[in-house]
PDB file of N, CA and C in Angstrom:
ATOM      1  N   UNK A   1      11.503  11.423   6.256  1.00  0.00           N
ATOM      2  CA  UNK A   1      10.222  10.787   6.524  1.00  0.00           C
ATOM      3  C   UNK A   1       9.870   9.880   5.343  1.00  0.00           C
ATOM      4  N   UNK A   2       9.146   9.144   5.664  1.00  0.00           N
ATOM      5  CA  UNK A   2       8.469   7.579   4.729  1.00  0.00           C
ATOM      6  C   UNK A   2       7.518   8.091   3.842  1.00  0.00           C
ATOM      7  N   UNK A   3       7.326   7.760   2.895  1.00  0.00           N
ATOM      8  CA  UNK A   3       5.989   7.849   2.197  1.00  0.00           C
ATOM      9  C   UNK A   3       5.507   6.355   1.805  1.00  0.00           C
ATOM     10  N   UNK A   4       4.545   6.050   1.764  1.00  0.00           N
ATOM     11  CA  UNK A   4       3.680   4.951   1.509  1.00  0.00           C
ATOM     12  C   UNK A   4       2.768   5.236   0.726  1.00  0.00           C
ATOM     13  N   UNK A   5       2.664   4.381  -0.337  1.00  0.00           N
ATOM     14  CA  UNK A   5       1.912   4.217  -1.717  1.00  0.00           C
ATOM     15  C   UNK A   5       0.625   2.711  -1.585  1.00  0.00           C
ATOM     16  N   UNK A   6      -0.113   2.458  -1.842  1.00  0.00           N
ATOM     17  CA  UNK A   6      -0.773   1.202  -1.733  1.00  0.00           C
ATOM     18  C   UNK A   6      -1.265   1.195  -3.639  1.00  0.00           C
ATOM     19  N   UNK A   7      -0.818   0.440  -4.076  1.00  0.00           N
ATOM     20  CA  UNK A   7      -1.438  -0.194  -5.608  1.00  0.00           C
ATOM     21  C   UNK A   7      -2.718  -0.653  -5.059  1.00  0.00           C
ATOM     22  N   UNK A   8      -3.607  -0.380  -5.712  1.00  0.00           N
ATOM     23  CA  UNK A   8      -5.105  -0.683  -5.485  1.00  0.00           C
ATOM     24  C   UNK A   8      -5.514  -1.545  -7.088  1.00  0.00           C
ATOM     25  N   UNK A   9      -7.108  -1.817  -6.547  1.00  0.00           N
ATOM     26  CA  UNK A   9      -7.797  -1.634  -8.244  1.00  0.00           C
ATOM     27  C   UNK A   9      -9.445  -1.592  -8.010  1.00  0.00           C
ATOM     28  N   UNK A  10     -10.208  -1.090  -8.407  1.00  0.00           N
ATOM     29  CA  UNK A  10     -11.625  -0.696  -7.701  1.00  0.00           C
ATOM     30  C   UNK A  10     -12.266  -2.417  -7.344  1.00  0.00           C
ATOM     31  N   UNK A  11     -13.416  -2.406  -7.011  1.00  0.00           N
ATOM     32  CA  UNK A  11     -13.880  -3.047  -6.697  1.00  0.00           C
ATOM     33  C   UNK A  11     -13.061  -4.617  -5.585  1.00  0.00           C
ATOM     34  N   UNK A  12     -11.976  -3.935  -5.108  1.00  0.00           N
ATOM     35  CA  UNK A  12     -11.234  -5.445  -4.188  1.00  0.00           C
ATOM     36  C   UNK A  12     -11.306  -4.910  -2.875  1.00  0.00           C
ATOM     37  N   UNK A  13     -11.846  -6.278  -2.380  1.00  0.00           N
ATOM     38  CA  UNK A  13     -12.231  -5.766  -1.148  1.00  0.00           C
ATOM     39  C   UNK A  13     -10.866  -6.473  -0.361  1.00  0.00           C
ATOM     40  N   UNK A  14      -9.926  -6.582  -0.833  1.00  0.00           N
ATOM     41  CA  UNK A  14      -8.500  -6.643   0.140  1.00  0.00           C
ATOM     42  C   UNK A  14      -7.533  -5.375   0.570  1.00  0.00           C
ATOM     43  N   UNK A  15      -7.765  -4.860  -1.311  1.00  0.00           N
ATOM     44  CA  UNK A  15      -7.391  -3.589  -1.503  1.00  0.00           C
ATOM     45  C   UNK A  15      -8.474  -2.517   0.101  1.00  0.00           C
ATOM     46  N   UNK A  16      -9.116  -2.571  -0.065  1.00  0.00           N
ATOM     47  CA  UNK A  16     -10.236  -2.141   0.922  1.00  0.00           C
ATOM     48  C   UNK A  16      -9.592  -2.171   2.637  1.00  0.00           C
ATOM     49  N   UNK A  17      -9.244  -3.213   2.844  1.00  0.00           N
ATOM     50  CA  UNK A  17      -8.867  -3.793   4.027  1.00  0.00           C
ATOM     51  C   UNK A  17      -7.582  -3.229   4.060  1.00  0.00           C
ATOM     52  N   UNK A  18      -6.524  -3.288   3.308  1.00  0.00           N
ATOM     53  CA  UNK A  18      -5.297  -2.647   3.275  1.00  0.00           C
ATOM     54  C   UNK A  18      -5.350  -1.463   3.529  1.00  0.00           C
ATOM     55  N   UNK A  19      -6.397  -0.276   2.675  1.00  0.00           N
ATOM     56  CA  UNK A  19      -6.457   0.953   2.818  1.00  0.00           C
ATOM     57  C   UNK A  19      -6.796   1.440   4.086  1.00  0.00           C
ATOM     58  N   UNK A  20      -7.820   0.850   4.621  1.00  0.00           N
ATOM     59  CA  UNK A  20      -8.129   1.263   5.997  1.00  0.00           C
ATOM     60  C   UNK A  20      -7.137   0.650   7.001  1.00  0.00           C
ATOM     61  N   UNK A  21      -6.603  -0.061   6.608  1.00  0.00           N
ATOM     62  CA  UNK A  21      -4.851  -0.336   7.851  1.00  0.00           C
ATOM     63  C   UNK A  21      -4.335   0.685   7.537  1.00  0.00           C
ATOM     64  N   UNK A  22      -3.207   0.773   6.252  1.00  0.00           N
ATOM     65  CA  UNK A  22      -2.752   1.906   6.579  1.00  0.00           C
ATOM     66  C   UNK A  22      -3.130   3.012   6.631  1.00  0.00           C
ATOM     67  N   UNK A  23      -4.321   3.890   6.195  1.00  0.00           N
ATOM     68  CA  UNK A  23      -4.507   4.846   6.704  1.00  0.00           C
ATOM     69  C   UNK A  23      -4.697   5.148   8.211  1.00  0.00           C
ATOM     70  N   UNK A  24      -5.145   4.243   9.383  1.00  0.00           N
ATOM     71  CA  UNK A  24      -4.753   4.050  10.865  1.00  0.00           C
ATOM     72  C   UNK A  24      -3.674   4.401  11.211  1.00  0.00           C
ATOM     73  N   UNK A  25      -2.497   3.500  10.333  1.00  0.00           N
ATOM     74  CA  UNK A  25      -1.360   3.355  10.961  1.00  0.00           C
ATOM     75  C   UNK A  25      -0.337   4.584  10.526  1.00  0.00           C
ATOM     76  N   UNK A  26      -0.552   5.018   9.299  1.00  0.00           N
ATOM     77  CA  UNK A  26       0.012   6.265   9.225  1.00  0.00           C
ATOM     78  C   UNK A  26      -0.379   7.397   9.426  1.00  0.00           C
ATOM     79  N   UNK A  27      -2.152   7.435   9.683  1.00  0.00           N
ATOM     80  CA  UNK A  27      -2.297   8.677  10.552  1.00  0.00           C
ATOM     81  C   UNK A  27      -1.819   8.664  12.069  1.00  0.00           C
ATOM     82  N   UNK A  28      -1.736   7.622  12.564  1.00  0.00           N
ATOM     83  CA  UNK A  28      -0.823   7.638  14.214  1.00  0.00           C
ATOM     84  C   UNK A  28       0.138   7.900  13.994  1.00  0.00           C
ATOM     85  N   UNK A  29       0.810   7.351  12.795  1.00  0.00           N
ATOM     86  CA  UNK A  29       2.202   8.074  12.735  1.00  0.00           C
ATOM     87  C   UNK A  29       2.780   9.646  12.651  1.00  0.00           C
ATOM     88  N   UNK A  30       1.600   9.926  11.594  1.00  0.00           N
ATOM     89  CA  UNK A  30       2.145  11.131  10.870  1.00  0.00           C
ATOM     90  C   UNK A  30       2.855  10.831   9.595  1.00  0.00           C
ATOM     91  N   UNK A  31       2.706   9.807   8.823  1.00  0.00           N
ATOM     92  CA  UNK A  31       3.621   9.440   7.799  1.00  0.00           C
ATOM     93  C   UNK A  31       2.544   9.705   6.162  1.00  0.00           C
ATOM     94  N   UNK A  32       3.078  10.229   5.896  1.00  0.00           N
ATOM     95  CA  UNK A  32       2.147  10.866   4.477  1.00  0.00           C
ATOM     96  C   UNK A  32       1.782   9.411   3.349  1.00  0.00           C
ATOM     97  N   UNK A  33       0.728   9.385   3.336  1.00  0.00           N
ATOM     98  CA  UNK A  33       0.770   8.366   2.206  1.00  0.00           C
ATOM     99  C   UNK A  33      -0.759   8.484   1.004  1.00  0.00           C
ATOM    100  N   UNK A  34      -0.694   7.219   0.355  1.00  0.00           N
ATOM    101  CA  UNK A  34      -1.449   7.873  -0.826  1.00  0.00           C
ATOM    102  C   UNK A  34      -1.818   6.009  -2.087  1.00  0.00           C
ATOM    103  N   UNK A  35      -3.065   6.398  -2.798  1.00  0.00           N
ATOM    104  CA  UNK A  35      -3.338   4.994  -3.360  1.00  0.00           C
ATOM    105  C   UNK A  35      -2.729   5.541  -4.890  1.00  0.00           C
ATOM    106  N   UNK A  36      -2.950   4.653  -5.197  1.00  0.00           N
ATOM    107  CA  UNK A  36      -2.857   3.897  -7.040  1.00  0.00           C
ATOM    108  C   UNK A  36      -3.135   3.132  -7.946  1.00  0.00           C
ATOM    109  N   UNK A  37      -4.562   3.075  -8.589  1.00  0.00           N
ATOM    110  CA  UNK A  37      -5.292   2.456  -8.999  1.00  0.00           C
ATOM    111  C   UNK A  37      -4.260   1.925 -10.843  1.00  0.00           C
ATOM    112  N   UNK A  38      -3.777   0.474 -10.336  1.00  0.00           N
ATOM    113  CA  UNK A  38      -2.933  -0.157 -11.291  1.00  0.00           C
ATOM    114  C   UNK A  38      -3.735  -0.342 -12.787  1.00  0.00           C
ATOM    115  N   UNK A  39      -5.395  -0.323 -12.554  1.00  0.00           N
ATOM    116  CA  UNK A  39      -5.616  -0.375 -13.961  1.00  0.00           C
ATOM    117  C   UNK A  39      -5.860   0.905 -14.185  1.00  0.00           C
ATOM    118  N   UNK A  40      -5.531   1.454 -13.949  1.00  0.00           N
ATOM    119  CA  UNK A  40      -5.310   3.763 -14.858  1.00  0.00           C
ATOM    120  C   UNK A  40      -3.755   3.550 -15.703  1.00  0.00           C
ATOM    121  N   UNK A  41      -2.901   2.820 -15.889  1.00  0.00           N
ATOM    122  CA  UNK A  41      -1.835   2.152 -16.356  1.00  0.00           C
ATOM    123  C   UNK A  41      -1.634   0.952 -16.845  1.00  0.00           C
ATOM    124  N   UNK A  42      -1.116   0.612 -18.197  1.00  0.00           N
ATOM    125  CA  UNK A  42      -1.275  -0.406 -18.480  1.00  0.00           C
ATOM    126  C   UNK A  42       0.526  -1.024 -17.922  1.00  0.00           C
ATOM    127  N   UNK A  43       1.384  -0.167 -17.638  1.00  0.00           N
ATOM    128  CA  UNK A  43       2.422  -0.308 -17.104  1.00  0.00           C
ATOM    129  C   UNK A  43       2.292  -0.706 -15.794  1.00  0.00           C
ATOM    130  N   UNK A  44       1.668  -0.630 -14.704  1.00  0.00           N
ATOM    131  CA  UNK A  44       1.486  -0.841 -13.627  1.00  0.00           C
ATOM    132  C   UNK A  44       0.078  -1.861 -13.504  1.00  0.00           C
ATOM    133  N   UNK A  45      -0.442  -1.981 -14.354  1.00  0.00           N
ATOM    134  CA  UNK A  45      -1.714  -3.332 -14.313  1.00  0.00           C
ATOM    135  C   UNK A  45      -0.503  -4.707 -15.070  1.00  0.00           C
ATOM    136  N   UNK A  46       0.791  -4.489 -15.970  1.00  0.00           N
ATOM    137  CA  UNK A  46       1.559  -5.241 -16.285  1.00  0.00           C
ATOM    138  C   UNK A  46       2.163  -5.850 -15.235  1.00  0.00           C
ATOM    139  N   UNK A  47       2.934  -5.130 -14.071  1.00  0.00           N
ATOM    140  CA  UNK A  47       3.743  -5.027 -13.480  1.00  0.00           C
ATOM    141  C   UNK A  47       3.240  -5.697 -12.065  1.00  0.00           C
ATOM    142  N   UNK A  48       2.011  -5.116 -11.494  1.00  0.00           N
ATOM    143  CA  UNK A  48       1.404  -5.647 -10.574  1.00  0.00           C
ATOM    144  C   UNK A  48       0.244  -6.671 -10.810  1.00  0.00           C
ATOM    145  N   UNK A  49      -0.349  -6.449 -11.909  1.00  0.00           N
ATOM    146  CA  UNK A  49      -1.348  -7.800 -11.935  1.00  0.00           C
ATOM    147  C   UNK A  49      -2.463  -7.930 -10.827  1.00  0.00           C
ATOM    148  N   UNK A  50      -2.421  -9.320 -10.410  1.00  0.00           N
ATOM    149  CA  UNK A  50      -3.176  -9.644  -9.221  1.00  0.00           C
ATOM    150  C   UNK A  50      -2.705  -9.730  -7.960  1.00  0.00           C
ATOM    151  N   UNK A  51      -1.677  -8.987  -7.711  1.00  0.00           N
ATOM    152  CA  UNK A  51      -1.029  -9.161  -6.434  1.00  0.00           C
ATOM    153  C   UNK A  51      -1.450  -8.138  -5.563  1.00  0.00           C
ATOM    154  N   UNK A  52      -2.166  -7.422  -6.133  1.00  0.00           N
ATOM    155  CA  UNK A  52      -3.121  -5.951  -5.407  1.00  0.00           C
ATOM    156  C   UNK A  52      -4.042  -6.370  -4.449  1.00  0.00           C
ATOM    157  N   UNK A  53      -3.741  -5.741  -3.346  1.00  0.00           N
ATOM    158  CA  UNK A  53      -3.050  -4.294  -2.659  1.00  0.00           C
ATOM    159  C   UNK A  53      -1.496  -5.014  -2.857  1.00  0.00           C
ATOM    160  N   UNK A  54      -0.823  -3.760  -3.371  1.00  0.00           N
ATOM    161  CA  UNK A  54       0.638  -3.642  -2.868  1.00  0.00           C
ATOM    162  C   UNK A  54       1.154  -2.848  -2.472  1.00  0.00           C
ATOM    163  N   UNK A  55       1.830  -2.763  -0.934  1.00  0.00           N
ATOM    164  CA  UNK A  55       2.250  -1.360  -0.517  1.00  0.00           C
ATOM    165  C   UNK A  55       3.436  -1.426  -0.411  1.00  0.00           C
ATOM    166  N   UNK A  56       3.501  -0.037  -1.229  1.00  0.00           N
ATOM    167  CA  UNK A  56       5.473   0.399  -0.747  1.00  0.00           C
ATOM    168  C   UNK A  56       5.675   1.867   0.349  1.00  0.00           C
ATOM    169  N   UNK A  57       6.685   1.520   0.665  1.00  0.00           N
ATOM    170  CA  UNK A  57       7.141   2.469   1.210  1.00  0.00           C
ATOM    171  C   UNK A  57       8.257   2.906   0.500  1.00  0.00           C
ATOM    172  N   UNK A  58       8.434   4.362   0.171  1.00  0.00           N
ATOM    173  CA  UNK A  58       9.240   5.113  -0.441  1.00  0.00           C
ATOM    174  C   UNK A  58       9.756   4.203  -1.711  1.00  0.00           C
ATOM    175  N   UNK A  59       8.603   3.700  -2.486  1.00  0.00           N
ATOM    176  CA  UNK A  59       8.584   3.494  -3.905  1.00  0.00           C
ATOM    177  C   UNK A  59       9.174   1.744  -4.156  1.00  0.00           C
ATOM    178  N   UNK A  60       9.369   1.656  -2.609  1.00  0.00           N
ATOM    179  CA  UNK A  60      10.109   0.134  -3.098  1.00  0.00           C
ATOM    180  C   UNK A  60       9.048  -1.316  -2.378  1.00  0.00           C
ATOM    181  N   UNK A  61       8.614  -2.185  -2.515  1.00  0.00           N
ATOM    182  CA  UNK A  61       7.583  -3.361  -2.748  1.00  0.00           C
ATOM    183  C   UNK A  61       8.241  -3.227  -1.011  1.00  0.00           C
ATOM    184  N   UNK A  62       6.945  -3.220  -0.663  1.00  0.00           N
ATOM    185  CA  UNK A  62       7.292  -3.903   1.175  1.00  0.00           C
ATOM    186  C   UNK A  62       6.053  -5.292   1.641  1.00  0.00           C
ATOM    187  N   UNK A  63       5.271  -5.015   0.646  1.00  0.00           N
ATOM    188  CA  UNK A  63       4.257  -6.530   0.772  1.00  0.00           C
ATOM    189  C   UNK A  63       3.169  -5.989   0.008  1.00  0.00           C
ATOM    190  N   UNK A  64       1.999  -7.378  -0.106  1.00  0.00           N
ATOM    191  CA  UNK A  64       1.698  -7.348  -0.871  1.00  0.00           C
ATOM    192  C   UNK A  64       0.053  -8.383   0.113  1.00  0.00           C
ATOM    193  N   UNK A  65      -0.881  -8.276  -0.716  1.00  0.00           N
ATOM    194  CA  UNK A  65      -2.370  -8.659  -0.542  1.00  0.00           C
ATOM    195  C   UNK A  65      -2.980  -8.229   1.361  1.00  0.00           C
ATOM    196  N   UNK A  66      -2.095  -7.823   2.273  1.00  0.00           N
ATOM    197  CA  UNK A  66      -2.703  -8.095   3.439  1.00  0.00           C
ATOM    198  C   UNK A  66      -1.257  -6.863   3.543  1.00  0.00           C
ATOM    199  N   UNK A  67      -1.726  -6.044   4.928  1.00  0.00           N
ATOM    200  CA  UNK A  67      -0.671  -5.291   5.890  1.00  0.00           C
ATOM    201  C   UNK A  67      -0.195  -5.920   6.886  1.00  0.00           C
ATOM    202  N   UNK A  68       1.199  -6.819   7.136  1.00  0.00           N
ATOM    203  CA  UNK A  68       1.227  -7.045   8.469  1.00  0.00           C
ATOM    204  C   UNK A  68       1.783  -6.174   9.259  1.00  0.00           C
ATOM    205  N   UNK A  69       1.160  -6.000  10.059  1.00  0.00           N
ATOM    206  CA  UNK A  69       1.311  -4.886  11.069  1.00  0.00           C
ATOM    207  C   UNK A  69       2.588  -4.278  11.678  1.00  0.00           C
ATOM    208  N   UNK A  70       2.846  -5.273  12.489  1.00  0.00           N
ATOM    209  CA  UNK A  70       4.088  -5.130  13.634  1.00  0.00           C
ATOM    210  C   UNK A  70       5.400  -4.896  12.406  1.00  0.00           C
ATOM    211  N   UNK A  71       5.607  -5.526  11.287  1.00  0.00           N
ATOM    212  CA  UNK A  71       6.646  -5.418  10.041  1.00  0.00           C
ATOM    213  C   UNK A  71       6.613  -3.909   9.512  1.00  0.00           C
ATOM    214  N   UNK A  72       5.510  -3.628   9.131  1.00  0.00           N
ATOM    215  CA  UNK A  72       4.759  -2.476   8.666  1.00  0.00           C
ATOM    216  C   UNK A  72       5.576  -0.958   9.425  1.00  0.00           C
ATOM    217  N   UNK A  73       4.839  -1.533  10.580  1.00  0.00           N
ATOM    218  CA  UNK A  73       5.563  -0.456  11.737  1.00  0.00           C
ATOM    219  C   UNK A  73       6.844  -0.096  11.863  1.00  0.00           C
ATOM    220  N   UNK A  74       7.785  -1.265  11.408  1.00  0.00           N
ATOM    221  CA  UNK A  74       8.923  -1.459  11.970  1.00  0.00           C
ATOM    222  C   UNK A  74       9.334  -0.519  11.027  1.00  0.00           C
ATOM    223  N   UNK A  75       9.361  -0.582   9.522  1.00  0.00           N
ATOM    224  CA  UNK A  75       9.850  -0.261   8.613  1.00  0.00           C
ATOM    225  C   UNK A  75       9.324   1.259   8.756  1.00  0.00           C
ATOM    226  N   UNK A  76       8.109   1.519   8.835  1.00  0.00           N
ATOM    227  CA  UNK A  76       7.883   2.749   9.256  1.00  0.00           C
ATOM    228  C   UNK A  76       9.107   3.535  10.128  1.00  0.00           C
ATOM    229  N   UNK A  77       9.213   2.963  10.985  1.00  0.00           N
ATOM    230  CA  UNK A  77       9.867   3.963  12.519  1.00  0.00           C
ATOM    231  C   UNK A  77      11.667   3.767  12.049  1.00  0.00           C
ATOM    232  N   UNK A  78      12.280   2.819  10.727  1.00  0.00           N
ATOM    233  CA  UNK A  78      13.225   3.248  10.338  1.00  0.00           C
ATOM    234  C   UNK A  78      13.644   4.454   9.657  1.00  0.00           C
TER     235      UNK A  78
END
């Protein structure tokens, strides 16, 4: 099974929009997932910057500022 991570950072309201996609889409699934606020790290506020929301699935970059959906899914149900 998949796990999905979303890089966040407080106050973004994209980050916002991302979270409430995937939490939809992986509670229909059943696919466990979880956030990460990039400035609690100065390694991961390095690394990701302003490209937040970034979601991975099972630790590896699958996109970045917006969820597209139907892609999202796909990679999911692999």
């Amino acid at each position: 099974m998949h796990e999905v991570t979303v890089m966040t950072r407080e106050n973004c309201h994209a980050c916002e929009d991302a979270i409430s996609d995937v939490r939809r889409i992986c509670t229909e699934l059943g696919v466990p997932w979880s956030t990460r606020d990039v400035d609690s790290d100065p390694e991961l506020r390095a690394e990701y910057g302003d490209h937040v929301p970034v979601i991975l699935i099972d630790g590896a970059e699958h996109g970045y500022w917006k969820v597209e959906e139907e892609r999202f899914r796909r990679a999911l149900a692999s």
